[in-house]
C-alpha atoms as a PDB file:
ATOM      1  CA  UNK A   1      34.275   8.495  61.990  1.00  0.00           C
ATOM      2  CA  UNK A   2      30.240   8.602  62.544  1.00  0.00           C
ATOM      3  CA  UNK A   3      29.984   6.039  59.869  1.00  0.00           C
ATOM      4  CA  UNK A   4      32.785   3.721  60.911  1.00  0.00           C
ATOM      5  CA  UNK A   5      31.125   3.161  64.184  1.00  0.00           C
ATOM      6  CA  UNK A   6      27.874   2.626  62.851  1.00  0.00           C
ATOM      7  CA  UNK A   7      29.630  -0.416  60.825  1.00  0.00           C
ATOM      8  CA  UNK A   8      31.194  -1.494  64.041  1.00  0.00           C
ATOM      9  CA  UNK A   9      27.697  -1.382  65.426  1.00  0.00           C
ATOM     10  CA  UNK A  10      25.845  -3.044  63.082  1.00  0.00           C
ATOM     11  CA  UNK A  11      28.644  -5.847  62.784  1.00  0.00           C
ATOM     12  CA  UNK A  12      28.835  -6.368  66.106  1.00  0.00           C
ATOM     13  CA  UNK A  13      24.754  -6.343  66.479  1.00  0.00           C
ATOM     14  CA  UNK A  14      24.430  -9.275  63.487  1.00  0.00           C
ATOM     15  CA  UNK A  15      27.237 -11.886  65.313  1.00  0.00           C
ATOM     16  CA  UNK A  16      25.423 -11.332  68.111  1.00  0.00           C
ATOM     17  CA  UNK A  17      22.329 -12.360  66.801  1.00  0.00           C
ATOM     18  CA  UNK A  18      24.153 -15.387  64.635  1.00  0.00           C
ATOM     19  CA  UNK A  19      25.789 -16.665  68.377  1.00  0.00           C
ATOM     20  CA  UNK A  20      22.652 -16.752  70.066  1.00  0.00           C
ATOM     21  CA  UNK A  21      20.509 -18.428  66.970  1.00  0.00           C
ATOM     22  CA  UNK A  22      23.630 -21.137  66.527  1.00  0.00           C
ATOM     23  CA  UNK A  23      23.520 -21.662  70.424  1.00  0.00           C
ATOM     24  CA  UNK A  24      19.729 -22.104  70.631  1.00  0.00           C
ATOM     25  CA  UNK A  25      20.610 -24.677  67.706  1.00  0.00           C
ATOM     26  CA  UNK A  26      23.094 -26.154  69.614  1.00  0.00           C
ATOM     27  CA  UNK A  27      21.358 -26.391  72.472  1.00  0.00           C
ATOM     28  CA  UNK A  28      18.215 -27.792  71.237  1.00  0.00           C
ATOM     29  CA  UNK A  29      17.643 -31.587  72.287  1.00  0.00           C
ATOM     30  CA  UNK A  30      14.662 -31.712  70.411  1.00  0.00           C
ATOM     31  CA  UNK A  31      16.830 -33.199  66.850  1.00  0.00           C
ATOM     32  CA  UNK A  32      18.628 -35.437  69.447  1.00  0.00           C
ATOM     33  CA  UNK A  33      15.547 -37.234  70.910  1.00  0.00           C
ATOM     34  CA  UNK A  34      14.000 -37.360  67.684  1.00  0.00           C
ATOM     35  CA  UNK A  35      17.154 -39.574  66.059  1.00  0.00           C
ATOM     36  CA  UNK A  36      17.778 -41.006  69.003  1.00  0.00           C
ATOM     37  CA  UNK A  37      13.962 -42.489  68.734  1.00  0.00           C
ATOM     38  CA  UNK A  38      14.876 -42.825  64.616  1.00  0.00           C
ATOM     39  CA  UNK A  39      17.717 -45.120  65.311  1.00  0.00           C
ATOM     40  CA  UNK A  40      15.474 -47.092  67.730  1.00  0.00           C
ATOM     41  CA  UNK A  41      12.999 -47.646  65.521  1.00  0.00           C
ATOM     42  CA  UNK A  42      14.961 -48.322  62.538  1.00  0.00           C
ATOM     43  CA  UNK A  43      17.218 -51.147  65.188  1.00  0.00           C
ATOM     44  CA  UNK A  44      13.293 -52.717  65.737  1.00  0.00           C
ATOM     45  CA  UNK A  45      12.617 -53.091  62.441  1.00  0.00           C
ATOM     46  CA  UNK A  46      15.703 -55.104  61.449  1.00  0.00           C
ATOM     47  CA  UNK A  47      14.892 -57.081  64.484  1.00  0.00           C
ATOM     48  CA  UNK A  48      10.814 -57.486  62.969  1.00  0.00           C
ATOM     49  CA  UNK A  49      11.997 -58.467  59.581  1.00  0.00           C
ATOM     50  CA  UNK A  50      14.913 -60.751  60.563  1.00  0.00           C
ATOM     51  CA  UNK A  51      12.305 -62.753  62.321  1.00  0.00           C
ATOM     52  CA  UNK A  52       9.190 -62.616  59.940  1.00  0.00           C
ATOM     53  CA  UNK A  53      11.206 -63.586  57.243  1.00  0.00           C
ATOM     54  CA  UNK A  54      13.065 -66.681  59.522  1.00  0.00           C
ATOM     55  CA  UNK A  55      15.536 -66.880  56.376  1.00  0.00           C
ATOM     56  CA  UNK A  56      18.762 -66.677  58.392  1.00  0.00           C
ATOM     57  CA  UNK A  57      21.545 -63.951  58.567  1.00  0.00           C
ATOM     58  CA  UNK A  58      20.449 -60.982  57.142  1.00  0.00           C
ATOM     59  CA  UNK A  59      22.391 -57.860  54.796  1.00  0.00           C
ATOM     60  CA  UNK A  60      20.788 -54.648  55.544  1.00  0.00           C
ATOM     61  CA  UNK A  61      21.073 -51.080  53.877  1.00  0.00           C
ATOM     62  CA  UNK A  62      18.782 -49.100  55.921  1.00  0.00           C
ATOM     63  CA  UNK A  63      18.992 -45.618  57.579  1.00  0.00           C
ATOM     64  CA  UNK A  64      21.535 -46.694  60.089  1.00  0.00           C
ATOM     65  CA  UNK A  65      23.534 -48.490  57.846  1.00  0.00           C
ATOM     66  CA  UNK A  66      23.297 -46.029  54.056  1.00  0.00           C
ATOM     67  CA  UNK A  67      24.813 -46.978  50.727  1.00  0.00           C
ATOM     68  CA  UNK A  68      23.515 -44.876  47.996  1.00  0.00           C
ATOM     69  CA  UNK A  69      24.917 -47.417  45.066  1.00  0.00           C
ATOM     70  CA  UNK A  70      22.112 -50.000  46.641  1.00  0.00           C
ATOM     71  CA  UNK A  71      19.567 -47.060  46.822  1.00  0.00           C
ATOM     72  CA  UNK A  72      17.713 -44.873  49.154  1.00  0.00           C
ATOM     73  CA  UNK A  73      16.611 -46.031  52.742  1.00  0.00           C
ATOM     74  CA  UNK A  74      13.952 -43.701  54.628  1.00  0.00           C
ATOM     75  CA  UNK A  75      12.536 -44.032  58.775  1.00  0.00           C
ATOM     76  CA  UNK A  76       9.568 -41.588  58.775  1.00  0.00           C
ATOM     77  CA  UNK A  77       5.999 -40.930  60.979  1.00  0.00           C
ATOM     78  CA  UNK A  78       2.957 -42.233  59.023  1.00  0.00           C
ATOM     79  CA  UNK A  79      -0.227 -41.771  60.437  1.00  0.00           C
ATOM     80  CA  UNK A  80      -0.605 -44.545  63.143  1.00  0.00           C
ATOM     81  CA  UNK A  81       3.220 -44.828  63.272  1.00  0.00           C
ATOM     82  CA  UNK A  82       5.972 -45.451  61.523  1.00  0.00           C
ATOM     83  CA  UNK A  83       7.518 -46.854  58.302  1.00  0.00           C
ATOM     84  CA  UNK A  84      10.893 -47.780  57.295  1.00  0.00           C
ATOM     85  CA  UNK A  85      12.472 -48.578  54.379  1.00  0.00           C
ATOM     86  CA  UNK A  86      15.108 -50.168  52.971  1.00  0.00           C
ATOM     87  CA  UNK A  87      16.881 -53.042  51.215  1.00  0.00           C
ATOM     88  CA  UNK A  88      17.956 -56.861  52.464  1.00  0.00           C
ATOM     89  CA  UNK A  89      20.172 -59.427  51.103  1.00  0.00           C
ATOM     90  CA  UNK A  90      21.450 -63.321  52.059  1.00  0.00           C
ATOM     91  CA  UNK A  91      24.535 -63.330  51.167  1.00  0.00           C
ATOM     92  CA  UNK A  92      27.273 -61.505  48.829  1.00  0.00           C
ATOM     93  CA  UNK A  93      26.275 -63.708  45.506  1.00  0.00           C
ATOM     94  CA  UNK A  94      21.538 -62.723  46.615  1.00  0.00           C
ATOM     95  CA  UNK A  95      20.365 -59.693  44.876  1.00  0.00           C
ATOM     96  CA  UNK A  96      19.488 -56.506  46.648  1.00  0.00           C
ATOM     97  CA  UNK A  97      15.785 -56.902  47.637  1.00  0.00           C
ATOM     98  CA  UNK A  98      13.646 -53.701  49.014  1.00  0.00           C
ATOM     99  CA  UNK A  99      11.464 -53.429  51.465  1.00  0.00           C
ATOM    100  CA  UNK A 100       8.820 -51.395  53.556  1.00  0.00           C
ATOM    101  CA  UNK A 101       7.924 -52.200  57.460  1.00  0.00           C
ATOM    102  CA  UNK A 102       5.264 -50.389  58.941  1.00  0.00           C
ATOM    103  CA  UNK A 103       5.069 -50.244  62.951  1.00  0.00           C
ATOM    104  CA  UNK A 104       2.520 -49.027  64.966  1.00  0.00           C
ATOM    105  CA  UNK A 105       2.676 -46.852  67.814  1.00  0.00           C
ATOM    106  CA  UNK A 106       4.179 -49.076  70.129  1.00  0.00           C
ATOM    107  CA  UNK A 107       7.014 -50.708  67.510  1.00  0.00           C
ATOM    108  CA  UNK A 108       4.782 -53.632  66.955  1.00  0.00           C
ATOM    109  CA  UNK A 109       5.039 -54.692  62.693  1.00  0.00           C
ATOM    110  CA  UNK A 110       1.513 -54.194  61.189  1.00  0.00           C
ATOM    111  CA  UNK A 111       2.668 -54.250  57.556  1.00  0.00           C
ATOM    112  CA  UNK A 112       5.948 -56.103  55.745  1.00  0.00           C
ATOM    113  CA  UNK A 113       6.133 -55.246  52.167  1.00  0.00           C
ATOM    114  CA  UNK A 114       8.921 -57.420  50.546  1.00  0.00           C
ATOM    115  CA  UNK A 115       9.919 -57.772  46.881  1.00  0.00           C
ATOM    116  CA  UNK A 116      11.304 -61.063  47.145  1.00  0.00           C
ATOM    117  CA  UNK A 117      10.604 -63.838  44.458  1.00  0.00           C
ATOM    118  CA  UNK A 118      11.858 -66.678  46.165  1.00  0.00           C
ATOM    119  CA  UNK A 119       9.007 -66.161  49.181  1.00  0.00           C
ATOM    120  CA  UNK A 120       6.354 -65.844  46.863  1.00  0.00           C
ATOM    121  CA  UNK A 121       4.588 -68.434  48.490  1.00  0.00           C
ATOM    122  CA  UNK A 122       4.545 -67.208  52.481  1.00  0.00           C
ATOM    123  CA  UNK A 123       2.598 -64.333  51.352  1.00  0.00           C
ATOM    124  CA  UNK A 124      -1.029 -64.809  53.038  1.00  0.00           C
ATOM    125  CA  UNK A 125      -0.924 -64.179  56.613  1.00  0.00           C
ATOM    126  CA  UNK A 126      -1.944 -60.296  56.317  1.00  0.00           C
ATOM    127  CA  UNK A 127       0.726 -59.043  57.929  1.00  0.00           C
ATOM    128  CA  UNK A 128       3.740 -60.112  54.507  1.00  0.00           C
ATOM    129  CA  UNK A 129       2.975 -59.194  51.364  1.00  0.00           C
ATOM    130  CA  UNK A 130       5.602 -60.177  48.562  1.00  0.00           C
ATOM    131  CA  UNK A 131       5.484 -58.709  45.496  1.00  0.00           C
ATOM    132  CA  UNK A 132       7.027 -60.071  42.535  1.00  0.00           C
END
């Protein structure tokens, strides 16, 4: 009987300790804010490239929008902000082309990374670079 109860006791003393840990979880706005700020950065950066590039409607695969057959998209902190990546197209017939935006602090683009052949030539301005 004495050991029966201590198995009650110890069972009962472990779910209590797994409810409160999965509630503080739960409860924890923290992961919410941080996506929440994710997604709004990610939504500025399709808004930056759409209009740096000035090539017309735009494809995306980016963290919002995931397809792993196209490849892997990443929104992360850098050092002065942030940097997204991800990949673009024109239309259904364009290949998939990648890309890397880099925001500052306050969403503004400091750096466009673009592996597009066909704008080879606007590379110059500082701000686009085009690789080949």
């Amino acid at each position: 009987m004495n050991r029966r109860t201590g198995q009650l006791v110890f069972a009962f003393g472990i779910g209590l300790i797994v409810a409160v840990l999965a509630y503080r979880w739960i409860a924890d706005p923290a992961p919410r804010a941080e996506r929440a700020l994710q997604e709004s950065v990610v939504a500025e950066s399709r808004k930056l490239l759409d209009t740096t590039l000035n090539i017309g409607q735009l494809e995306f695969v980016d963290p919002l929008s995931p397809s792993r057959k196209v490849g892997k998209s990443y929104v992360y902190r850098a050092d002065a902000g942030w940097e997204v990546s991800g990949y673009y197209r024109r239309n259904e017939q364009d290949l998939w082309h990648p890309y890397l935006v880099s925001l500052d602090a306050a969403m503004a683009l400091t750096h466009l990374k673009i592996s597009d052949t066909a704008l080879l030539g606007r590379a110059g301005d500082g701000v686009l670079e085009v690789l080949p």
